[in-house]
Protein backbone atom coordinates (compact mmCIF):
# COMPACT_ATOMS: atom_id res chain seq x y z
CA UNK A 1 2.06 5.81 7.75
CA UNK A 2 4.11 3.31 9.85
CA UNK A 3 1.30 3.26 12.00
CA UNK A 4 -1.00 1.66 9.00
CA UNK A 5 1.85 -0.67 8.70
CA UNK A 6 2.09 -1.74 11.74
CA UNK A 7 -1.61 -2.38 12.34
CA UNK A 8 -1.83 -4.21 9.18
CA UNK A 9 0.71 -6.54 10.26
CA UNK A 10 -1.11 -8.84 12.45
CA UNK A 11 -4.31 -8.92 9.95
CA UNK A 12 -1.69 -10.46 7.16
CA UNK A 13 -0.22 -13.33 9.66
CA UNK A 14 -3.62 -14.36 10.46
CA UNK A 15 -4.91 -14.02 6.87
CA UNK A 16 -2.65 -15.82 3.74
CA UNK A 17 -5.14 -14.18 1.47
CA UNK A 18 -4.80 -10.78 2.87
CA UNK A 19 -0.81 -11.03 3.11
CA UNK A 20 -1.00 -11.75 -0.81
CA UNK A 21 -3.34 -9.35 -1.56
CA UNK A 22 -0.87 -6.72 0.32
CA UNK A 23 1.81 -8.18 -1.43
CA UNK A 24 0.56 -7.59 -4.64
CA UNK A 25 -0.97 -4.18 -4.61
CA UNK A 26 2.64 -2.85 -2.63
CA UNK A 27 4.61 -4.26 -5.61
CA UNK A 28 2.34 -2.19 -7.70
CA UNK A 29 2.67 0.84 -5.68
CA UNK A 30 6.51 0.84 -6.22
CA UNK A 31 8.38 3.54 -7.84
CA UNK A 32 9.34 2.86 -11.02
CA UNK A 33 13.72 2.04 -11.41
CA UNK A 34 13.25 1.83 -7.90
CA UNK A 35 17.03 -0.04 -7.77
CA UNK A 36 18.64 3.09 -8.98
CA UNK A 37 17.73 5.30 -6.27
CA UNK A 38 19.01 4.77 -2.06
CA UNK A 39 17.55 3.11 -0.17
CA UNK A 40 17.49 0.73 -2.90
CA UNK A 41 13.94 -0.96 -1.50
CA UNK A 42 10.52 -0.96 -3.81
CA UNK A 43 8.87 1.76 -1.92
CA UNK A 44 6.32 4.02 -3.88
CA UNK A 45 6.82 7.59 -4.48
CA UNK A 46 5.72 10.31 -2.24
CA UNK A 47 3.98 12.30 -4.58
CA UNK A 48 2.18 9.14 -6.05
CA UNK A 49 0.55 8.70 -2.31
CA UNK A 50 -0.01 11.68 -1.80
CA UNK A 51 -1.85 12.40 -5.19
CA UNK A 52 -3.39 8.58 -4.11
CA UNK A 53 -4.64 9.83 -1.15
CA UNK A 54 -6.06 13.43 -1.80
CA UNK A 55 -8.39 11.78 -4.57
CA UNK A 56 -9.24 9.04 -2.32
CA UNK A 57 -10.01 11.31 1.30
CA UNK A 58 -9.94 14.90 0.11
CA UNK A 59 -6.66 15.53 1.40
CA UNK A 60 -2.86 14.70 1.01
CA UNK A 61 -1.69 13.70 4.23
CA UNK A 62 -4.49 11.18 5.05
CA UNK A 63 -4.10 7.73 6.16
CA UNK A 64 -6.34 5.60 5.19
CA UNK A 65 -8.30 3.35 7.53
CA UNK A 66 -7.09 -0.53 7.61
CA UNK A 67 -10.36 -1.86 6.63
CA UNK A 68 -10.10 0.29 3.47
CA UNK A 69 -6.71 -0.75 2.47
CA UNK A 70 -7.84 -4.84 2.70
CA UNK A 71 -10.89 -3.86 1.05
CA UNK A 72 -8.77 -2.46 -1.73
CA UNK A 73 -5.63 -4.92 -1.81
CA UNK A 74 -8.31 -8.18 -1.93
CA UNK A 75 -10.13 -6.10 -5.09
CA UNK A 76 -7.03 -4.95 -6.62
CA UNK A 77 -5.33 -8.50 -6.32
CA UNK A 78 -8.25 -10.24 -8.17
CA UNK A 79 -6.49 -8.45 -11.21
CA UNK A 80 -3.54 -9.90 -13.02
């Protein structure tokens, strides 16, 4: 997964709308009470992404394509 993260990186610094659009959808992604729990950062539940993925690729431990993941963010982030 850091591996997604790192090659979506560069495609937000070139892109404002795509570094908004990631914005949004990872603040939707995060686990819920998220300040309660170490390490204290808005990161979304492993069982959520899992679940996320398996209904997306057909299996749990996929990670998704970067093209897929803009595709998505841009969509979701048309949604208030």
């Amino acid at each position: 997964m850091l591996g997604l993260v790192l090659a979506l990186i560069p495609r937000a610094l070139v892109s404002p709308r795509t570094a908004r659009a990631l914005l949004v959808v990872a603040w939707r992604f995060r686990r819920n009470r998220w300040y309660l729990r170490f390490p204290f950062l808005p990161l979304p539940a492993r069982d959520y992404v899992r679940w996320r993925m398996y209904t997306a690729y057909g299996d749990y431990d996929a990670i998704p394509p970067v093209e897929d993941v803009i595709r998505y963010a841009r969509w979701a982030a048309r949604f208030p």
